[in-house]
PDB file of N, CA and C in Angstrom:
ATOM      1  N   UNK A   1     -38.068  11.064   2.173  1.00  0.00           N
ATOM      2  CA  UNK A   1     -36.892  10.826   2.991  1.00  0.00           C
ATOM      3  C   UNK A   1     -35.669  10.563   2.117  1.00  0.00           C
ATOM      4  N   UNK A   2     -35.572   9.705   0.988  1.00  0.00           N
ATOM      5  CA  UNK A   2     -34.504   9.385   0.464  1.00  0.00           C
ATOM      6  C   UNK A   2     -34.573  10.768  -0.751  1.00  0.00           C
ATOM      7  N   UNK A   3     -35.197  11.630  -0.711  1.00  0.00           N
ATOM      8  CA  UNK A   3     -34.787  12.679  -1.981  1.00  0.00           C
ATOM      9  C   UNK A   3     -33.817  13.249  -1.275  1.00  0.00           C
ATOM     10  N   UNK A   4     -33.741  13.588  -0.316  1.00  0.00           N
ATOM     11  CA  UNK A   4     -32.900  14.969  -0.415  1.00  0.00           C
ATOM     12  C   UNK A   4     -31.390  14.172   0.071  1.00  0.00           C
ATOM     13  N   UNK A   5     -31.362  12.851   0.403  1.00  0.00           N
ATOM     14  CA  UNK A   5     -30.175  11.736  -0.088  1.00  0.00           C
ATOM     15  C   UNK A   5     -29.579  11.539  -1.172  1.00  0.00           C
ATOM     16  N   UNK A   6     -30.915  11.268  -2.133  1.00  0.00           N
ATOM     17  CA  UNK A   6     -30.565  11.032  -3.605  1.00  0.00           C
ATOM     18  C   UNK A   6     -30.076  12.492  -4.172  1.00  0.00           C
ATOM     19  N   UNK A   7     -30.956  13.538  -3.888  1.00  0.00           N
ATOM     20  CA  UNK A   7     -29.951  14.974  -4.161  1.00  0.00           C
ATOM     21  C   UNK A   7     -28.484  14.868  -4.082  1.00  0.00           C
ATOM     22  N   UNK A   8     -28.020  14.603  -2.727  1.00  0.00           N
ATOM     23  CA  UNK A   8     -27.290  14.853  -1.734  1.00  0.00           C
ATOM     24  C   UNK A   8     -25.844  14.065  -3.040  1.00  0.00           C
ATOM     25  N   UNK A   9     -26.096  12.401  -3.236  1.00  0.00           N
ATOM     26  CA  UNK A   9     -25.261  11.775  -3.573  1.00  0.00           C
ATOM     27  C   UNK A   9     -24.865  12.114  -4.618  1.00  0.00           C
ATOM     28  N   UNK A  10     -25.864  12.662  -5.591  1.00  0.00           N
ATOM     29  CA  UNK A  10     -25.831  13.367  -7.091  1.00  0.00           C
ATOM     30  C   UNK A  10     -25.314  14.554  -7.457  1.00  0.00           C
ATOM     31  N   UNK A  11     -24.737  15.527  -6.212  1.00  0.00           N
ATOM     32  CA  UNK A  11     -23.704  16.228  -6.426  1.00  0.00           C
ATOM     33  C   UNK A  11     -22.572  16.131  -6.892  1.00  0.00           C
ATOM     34  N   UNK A  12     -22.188  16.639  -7.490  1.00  0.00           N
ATOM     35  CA  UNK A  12     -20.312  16.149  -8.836  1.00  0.00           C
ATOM     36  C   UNK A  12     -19.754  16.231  -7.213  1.00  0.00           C
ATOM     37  N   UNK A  13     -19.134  16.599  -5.913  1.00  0.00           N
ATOM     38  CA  UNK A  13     -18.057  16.611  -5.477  1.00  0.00           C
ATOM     39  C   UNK A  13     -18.280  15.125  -4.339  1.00  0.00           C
ATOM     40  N   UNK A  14     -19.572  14.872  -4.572  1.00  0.00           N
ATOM     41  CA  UNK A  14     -19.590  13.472  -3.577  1.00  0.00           C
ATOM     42  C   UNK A  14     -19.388  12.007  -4.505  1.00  0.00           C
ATOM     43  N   UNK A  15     -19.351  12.482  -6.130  1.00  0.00           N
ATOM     44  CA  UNK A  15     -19.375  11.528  -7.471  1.00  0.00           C
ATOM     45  C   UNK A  15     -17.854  11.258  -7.331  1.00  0.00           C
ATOM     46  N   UNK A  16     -17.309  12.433  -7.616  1.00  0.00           N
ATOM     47  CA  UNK A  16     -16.080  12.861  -7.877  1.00  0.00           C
ATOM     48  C   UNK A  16     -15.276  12.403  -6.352  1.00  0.00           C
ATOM     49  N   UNK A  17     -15.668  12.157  -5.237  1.00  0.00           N
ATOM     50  CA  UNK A  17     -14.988  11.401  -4.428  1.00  0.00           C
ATOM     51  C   UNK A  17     -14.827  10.182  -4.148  1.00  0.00           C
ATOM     52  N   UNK A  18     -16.110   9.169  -4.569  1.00  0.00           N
ATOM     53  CA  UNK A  18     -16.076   8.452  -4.830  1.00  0.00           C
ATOM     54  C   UNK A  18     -14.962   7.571  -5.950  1.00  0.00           C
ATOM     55  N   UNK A  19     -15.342   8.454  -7.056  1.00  0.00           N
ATOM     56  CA  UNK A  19     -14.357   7.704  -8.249  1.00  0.00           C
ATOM     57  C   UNK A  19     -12.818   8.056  -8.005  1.00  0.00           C
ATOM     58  N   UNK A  20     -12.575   9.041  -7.010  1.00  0.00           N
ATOM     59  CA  UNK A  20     -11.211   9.245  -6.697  1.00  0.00           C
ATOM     60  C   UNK A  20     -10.778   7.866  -5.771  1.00  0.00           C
ATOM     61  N   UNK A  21     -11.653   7.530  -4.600  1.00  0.00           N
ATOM     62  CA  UNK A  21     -11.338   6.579  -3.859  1.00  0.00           C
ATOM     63  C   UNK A  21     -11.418   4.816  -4.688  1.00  0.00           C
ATOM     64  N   UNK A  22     -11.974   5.076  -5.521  1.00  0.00           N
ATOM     65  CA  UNK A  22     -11.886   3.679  -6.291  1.00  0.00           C
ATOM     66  C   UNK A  22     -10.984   3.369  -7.091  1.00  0.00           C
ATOM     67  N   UNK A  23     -10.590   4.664  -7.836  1.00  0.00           N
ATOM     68  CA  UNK A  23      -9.047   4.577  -8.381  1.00  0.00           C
ATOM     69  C   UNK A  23      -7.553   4.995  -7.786  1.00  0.00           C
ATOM     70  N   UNK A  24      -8.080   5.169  -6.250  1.00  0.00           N
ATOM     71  CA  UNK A  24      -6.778   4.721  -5.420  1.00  0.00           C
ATOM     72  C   UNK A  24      -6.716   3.728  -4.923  1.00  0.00           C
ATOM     73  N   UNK A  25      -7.539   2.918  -4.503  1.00  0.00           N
ATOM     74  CA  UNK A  25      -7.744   1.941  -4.703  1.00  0.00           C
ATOM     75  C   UNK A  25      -7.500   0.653  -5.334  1.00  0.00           C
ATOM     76  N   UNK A  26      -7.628   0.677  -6.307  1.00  0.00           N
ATOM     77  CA  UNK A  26      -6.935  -0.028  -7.968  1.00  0.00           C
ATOM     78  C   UNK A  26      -5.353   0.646  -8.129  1.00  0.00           C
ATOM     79  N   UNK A  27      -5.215   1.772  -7.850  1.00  0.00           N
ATOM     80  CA  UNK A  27      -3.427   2.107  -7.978  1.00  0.00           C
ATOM     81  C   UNK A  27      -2.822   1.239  -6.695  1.00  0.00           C
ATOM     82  N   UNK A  28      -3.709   1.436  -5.690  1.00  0.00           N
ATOM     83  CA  UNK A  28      -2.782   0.771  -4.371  1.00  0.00           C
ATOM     84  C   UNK A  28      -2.497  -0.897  -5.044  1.00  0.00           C
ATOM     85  N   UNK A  29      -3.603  -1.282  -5.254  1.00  0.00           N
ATOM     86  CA  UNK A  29      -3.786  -2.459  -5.214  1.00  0.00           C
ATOM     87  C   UNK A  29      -2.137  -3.047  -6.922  1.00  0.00           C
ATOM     88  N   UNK A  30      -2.264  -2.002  -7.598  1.00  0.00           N
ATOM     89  CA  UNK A  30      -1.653  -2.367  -9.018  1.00  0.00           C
ATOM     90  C   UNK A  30       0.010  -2.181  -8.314  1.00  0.00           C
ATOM     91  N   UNK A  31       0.322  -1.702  -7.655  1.00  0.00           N
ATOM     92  CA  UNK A  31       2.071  -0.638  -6.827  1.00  0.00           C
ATOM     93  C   UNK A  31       1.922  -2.246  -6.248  1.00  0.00           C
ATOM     94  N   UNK A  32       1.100  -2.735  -5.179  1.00  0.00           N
ATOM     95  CA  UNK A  32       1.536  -3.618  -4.712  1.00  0.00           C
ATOM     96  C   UNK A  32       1.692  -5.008  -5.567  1.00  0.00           C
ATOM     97  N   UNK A  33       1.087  -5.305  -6.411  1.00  0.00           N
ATOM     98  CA  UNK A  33       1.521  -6.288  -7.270  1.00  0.00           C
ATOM     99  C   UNK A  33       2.657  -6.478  -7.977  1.00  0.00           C
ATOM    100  N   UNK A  34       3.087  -4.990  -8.329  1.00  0.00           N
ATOM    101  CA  UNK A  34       4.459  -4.336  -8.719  1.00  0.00           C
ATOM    102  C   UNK A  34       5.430  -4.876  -8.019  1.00  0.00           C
ATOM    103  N   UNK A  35       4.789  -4.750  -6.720  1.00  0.00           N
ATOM    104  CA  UNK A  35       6.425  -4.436  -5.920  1.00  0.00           C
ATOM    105  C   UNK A  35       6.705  -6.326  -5.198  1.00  0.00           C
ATOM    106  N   UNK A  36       5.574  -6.623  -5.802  1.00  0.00           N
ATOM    107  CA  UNK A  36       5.555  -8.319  -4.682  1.00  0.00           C
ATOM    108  C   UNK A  36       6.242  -8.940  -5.643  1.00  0.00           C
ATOM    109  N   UNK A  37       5.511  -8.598  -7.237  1.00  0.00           N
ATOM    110  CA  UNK A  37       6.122  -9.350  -8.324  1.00  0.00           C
ATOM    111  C   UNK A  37       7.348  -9.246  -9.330  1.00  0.00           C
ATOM    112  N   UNK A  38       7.788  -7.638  -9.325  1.00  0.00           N
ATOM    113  CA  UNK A  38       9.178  -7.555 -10.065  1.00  0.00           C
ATOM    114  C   UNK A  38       9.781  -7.019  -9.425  1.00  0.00           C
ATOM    115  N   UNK A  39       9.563  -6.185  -8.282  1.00  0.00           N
ATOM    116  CA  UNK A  39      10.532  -5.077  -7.596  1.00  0.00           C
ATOM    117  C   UNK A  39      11.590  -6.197  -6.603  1.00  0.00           C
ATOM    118  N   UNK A  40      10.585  -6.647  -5.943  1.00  0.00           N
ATOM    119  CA  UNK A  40      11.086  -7.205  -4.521  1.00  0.00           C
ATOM    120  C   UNK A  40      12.055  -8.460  -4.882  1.00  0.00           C
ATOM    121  N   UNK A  41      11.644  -9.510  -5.983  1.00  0.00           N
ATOM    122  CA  UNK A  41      12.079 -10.515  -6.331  1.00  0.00           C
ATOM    123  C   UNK A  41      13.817  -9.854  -7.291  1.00  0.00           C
ATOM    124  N   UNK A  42      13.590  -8.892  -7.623  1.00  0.00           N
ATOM    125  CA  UNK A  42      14.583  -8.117  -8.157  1.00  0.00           C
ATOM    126  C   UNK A  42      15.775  -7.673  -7.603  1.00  0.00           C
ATOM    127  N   UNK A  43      15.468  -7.496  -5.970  1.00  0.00           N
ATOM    128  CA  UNK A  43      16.538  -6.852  -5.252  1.00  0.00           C
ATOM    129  C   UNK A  43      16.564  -8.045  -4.711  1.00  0.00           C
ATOM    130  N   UNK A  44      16.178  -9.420  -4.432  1.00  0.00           N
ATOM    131  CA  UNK A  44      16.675 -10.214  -3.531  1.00  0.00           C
ATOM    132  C   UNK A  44      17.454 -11.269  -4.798  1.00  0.00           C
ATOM    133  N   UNK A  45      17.487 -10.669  -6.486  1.00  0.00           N
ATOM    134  CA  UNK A  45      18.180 -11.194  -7.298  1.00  0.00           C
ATOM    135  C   UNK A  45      19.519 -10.893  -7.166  1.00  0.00           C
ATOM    136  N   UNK A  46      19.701  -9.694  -6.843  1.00  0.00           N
ATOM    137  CA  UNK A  46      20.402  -8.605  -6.799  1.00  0.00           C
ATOM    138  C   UNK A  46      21.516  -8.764  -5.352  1.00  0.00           C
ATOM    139  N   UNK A  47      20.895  -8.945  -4.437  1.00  0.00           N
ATOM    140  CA  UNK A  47      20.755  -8.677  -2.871  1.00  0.00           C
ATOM    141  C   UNK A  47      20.991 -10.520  -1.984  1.00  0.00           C
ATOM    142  N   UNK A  48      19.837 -11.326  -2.783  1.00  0.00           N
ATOM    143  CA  UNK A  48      20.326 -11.938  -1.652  1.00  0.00           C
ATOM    144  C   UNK A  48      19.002 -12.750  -0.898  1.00  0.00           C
ATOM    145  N   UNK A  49      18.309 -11.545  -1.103  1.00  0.00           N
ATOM    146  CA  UNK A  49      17.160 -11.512   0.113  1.00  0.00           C
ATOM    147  C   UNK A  49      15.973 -10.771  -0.246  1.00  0.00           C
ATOM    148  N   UNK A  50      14.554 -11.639  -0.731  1.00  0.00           N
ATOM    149  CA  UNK A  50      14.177 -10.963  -1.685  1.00  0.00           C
ATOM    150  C   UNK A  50      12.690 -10.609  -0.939  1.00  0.00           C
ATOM    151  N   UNK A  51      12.914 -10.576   0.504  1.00  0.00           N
ATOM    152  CA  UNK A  51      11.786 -10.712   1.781  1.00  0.00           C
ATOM    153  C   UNK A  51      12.637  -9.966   2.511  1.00  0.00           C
ATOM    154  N   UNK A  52      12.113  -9.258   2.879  1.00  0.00           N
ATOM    155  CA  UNK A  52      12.986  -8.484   4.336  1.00  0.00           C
ATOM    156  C   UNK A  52      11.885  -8.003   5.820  1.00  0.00           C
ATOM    157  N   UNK A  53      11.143  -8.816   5.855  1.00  0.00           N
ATOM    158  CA  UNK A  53      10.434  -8.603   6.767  1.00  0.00           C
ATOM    159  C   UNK A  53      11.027  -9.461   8.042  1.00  0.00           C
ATOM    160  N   UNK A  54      11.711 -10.304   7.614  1.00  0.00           N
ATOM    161  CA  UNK A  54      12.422 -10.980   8.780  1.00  0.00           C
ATOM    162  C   UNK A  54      13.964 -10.282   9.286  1.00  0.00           C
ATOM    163  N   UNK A  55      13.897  -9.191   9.094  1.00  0.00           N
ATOM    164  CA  UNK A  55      15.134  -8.153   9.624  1.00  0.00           C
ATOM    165  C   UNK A  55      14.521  -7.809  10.918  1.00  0.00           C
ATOM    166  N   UNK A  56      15.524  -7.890  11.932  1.00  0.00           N
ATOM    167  CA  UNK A  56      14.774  -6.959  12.654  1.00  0.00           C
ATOM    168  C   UNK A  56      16.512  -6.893  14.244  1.00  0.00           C
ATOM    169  N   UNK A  57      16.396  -6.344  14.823  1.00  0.00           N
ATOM    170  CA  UNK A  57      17.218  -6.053  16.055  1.00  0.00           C
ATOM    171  C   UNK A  57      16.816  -5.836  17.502  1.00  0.00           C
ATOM    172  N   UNK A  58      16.950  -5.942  18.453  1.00  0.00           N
ATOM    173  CA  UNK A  58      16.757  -6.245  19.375  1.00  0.00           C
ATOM    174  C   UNK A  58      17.383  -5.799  20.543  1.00  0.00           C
ATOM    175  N   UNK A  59      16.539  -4.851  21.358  1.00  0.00           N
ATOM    176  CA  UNK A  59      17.590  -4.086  22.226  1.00  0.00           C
ATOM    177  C   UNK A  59      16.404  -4.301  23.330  1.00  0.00           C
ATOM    178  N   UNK A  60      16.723  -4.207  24.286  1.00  0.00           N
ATOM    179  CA  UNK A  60      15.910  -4.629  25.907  1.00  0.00           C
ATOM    180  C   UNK A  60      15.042  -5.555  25.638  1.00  0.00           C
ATOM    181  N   UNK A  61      15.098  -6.379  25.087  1.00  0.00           N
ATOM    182  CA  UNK A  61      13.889  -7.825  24.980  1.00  0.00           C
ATOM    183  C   UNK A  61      12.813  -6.966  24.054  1.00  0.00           C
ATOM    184  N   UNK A  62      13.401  -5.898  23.222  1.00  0.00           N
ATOM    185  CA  UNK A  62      12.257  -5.449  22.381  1.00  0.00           C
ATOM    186  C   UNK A  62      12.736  -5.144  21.142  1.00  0.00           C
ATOM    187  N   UNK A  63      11.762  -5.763  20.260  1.00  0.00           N
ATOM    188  CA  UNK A  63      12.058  -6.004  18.821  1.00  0.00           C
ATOM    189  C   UNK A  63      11.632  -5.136  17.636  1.00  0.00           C
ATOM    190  N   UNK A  64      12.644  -4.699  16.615  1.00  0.00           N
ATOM    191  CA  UNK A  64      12.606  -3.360  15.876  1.00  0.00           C
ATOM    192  C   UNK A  64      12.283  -4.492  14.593  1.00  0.00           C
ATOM    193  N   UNK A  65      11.277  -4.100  13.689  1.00  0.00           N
ATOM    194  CA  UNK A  65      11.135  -4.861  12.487  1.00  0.00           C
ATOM    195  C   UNK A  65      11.442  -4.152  11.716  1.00  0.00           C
ATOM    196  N   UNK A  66      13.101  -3.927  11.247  1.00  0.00           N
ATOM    197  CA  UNK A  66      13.273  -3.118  10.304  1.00  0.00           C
ATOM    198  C   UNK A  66      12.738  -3.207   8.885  1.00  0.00           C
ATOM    199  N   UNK A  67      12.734  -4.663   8.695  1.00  0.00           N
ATOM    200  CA  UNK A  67      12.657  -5.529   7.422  1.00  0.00           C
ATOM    201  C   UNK A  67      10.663  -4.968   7.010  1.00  0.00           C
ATOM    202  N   UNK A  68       9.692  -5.037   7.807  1.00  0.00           N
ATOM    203  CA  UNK A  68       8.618  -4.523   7.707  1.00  0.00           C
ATOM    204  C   UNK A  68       8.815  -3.267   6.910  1.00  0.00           C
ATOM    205  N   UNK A  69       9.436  -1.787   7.819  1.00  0.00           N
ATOM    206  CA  UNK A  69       9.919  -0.672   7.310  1.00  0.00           C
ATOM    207  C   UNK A  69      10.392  -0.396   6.051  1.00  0.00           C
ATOM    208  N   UNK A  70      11.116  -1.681   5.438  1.00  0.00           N
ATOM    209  CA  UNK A  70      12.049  -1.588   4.236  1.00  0.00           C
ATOM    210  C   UNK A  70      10.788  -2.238   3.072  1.00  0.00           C
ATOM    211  N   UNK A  71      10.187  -3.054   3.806  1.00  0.00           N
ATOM    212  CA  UNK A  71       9.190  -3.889   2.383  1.00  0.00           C
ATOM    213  C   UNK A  71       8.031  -2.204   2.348  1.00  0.00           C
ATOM    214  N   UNK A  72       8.105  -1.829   3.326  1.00  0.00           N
ATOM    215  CA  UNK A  72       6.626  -0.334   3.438  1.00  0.00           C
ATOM    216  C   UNK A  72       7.390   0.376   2.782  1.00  0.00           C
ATOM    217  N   UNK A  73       8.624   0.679   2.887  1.00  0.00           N
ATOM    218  CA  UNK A  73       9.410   1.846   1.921  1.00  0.00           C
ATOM    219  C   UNK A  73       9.271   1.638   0.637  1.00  0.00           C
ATOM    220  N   UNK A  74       9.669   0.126   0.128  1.00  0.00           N
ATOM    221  CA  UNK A  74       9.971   0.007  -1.499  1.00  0.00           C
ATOM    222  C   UNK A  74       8.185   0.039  -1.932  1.00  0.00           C
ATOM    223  N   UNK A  75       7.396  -0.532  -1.043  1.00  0.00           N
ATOM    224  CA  UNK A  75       6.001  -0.785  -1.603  1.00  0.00           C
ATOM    225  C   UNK A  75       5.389   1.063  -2.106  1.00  0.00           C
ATOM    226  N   UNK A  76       6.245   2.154  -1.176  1.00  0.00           N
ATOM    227  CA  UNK A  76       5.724   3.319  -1.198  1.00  0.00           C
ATOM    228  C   UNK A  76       6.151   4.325  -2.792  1.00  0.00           C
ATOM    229  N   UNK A  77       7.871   3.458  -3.088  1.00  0.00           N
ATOM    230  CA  UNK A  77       7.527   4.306  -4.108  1.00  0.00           C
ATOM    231  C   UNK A  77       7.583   3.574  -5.581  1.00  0.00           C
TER     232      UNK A  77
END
């Protein structure tokens, strides 16, 4: 029962997906440390405001979190 599993996993393109997802993984994880620890603190050196998740506007009793949008933008590049 487990051979043709153990086959299965031991193919290079199911290896090779694996180690792709573990080192996006570790990049996601390294961008966001980036951006919590020199980026963000940088523009609110700069700016003012070094959190922007508390932006947001308000039109019919419903609330736009721009500030979310802006921390997902800088975290993206």
């Amino acid at each position: 029962m487990f051979k043709g599993f153990r086959e299965f996993i031991m193919k290079g393109n199911v290896v090779d997906m694996a180690v792709g997802v573990v080192v996006g993984v570790a990049f996601g994880n390294v961008v966001t440390a980036m951006v919590k620890g020199l980026i963000t603190p940088f523009i609110g050196a700069l700016g003012g405001t070094p959190d922007f998740s508390g932006l947001y506007f308000t039109i019919n009793n419903s609330k736009f979190m721009v500030g979310d949008f802006i921390n997902a933008l800088i975290s993206l590049s």
